[in-house]
C-alpha atoms as a PDB file:
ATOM      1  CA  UNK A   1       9.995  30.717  18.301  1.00  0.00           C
ATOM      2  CA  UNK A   2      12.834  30.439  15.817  1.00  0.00           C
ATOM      3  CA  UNK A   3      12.263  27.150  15.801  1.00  0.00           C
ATOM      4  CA  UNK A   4       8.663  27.119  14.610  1.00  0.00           C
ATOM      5  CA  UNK A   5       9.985  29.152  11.818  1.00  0.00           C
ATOM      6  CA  UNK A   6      12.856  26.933  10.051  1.00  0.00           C
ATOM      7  CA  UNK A   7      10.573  24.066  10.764  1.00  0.00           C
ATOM      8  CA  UNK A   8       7.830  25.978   8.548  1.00  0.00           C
ATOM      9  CA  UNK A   9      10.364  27.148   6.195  1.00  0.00           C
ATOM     10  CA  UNK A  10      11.897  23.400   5.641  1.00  0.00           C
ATOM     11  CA  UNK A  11       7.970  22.327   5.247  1.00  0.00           C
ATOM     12  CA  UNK A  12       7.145  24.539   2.296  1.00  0.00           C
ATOM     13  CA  UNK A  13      10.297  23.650   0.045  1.00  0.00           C
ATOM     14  CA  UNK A  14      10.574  20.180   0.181  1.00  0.00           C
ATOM     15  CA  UNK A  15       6.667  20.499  -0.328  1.00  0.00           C
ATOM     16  CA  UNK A  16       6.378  18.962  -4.288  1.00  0.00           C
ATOM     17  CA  UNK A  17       3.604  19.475  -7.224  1.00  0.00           C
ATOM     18  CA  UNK A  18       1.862  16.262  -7.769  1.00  0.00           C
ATOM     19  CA  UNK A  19       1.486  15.891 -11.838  1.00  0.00           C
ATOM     20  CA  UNK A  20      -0.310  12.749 -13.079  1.00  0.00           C
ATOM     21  CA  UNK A  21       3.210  11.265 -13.922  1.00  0.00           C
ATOM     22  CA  UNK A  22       4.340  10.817 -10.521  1.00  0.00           C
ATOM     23  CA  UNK A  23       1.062   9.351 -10.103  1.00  0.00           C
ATOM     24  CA  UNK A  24       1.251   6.714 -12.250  1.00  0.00           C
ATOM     25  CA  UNK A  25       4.669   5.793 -11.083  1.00  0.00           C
ATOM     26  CA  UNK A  26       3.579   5.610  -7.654  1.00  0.00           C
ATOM     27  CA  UNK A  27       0.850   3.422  -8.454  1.00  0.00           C
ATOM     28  CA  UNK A  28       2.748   0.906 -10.365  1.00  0.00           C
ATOM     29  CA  UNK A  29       5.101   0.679  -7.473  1.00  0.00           C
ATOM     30  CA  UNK A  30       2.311   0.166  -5.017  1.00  0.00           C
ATOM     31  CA  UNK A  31       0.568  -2.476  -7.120  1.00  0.00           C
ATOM     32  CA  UNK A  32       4.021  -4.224  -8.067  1.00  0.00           C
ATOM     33  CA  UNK A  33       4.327  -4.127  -3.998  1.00  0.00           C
ATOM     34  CA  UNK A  34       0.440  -5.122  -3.768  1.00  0.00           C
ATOM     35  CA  UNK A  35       1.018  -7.874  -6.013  1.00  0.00           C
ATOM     36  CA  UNK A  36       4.739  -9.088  -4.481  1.00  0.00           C
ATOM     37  CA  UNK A  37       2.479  -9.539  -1.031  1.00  0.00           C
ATOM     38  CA  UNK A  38      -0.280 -11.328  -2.579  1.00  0.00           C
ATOM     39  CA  UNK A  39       2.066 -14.386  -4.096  1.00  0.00           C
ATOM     40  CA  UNK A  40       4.040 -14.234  -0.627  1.00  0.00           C
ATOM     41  CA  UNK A  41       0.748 -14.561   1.201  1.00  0.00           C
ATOM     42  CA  UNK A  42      -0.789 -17.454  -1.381  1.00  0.00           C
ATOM     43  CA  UNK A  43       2.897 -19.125  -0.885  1.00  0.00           C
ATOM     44  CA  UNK A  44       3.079 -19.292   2.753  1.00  0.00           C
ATOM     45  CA  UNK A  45      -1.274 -20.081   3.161  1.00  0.00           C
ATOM     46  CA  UNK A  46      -0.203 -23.212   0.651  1.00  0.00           C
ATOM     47  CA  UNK A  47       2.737 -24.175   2.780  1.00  0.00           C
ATOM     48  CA  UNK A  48       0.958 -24.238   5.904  1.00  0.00           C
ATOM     49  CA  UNK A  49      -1.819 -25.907   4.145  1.00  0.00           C
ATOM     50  CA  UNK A  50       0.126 -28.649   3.471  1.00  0.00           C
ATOM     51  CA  UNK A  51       2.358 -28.827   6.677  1.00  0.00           C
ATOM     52  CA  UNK A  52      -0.095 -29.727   9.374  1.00  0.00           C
ATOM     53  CA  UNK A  53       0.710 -29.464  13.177  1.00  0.00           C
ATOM     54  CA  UNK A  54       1.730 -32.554  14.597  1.00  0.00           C
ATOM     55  CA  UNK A  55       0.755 -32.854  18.117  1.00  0.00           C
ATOM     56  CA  UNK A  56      -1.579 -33.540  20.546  1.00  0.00           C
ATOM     57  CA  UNK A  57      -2.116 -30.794  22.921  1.00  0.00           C
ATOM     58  CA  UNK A  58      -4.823 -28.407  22.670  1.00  0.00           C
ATOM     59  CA  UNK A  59      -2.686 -25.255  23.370  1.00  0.00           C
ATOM     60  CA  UNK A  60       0.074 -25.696  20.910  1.00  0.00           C
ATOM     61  CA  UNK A  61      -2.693 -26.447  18.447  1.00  0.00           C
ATOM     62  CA  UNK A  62      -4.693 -23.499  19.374  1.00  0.00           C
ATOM     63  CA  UNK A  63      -1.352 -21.318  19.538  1.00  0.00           C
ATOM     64  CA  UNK A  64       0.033 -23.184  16.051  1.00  0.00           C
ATOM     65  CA  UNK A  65      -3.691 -21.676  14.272  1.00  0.00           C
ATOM     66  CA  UNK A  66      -3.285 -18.477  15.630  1.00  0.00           C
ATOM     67  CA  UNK A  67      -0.261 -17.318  14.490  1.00  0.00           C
ATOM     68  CA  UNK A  68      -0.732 -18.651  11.318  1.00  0.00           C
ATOM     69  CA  UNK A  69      -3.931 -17.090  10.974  1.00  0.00           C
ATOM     70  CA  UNK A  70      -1.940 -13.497  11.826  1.00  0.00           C
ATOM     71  CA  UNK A  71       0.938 -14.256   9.455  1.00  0.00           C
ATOM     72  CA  UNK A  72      -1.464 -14.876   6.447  1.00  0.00           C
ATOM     73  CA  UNK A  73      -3.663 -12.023   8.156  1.00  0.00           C
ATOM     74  CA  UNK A  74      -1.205  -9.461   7.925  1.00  0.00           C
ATOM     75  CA  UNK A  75       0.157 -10.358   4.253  1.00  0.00           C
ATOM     76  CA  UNK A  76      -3.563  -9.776   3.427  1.00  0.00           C
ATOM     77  CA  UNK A  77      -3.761  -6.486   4.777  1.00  0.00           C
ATOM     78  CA  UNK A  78      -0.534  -5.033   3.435  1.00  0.00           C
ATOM     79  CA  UNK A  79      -1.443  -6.260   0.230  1.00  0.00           C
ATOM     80  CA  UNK A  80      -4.761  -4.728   0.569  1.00  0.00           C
ATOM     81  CA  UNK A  81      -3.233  -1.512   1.449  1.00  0.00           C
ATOM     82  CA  UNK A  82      -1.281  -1.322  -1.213  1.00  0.00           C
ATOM     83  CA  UNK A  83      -3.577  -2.585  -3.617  1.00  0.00           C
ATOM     84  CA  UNK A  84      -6.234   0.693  -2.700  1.00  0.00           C
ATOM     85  CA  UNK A  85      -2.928   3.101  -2.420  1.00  0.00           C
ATOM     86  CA  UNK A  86      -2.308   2.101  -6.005  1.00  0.00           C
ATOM     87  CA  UNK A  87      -6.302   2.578  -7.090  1.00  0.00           C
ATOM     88  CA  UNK A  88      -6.798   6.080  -5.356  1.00  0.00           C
ATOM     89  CA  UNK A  89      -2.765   7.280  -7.036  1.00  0.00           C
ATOM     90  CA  UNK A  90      -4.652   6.267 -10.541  1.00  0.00           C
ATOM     91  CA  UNK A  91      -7.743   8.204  -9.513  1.00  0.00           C
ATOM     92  CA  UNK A  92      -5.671  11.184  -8.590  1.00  0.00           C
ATOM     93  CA  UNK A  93      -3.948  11.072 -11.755  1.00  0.00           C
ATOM     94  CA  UNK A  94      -7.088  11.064 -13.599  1.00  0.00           C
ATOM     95  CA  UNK A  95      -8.582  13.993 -11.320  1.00  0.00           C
ATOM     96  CA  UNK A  96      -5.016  15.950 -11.801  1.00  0.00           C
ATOM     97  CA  UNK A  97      -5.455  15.478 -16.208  1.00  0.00           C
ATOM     98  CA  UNK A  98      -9.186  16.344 -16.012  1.00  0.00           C
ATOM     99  CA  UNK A  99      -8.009  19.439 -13.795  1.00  0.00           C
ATOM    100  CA  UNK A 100      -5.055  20.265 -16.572  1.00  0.00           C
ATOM    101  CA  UNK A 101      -7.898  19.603 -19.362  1.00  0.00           C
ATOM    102  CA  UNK A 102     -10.087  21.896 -17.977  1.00  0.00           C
ATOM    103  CA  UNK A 103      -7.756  24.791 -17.289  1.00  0.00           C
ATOM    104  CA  UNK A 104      -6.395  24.851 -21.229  1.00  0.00           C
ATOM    105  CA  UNK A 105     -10.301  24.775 -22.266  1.00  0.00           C
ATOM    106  CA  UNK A 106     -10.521  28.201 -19.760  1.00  0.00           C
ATOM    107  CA  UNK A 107      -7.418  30.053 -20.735  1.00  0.00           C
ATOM    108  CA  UNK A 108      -8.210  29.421 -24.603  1.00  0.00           C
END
C-alpha cells in the first residue's frame, strides 16, 4: 500500500505544464530527427540501387530483397513517425496559444 502511494506521489511532481515553447522545441527536434532518417533512408535505397546482388540462387536473392526491403522499410517508418510527432507538437502549440488567447479575452 505504501508503495502505491510514493509511486503516485513521484507521478504528480515530475508531471510538467506543456506551454507552446516546449512545443515548438520538441517539434524541431522531431523533424530535425524526421529529416536525419529521411537522407539516411534515400542514402542507403541509392546504395543498394546501385550495388546489385551477384548470384545465382533463388534464396539468397529472395533473402538479399527482403532485408533490404525491411532496412529501407523501417527508415521509412521512423521517419514517418517522427515526421507526424513533429506535426501534432505544432498543432498542440497552436491549440495551447489559442487556449492562452482565449483565457486573457475572458479575464479582461
Amino acid at each position: 500500500m505504501s508503495d502505491e502511494k510514493i509511486t503516485q506521489q513521484v507521478e504528480a511532481q515530475t508531471q510538467l505544464q506543456s506551454s507552446p515553447l516546449r512545443c515548438v522545441i520538441g517539434a524541431m527536434i522531431s523533424g530535425a530527427l524526421a529529416y536525419g532518417v529521411y537522407s539516411l533512408m534515400i542514402a542507403t535505397a541509392t546504395t543498394f540501387a546501385t550495388k546489385p546482388i551477384h548470384s545465382d540462387n533463388v534464396i539468397v536473392l529472395k533473402i538479399a530483397s527482403a532485408v533490404r526491403t525491411l532496412v529501407v522499410g523501417m527508415m521509412a517508418l521512423g521517419s514517418g513517425v517522427f515526421g507526424i510527432v513533429a506535426i501534432g507538437l505544432l498543432a498542440l502549440a497552436v491549440q495551447l496559444l489559442v487556449q492562452q488567447l482565449m483565457k486573457k479575452q475572458e479575464s479582461s
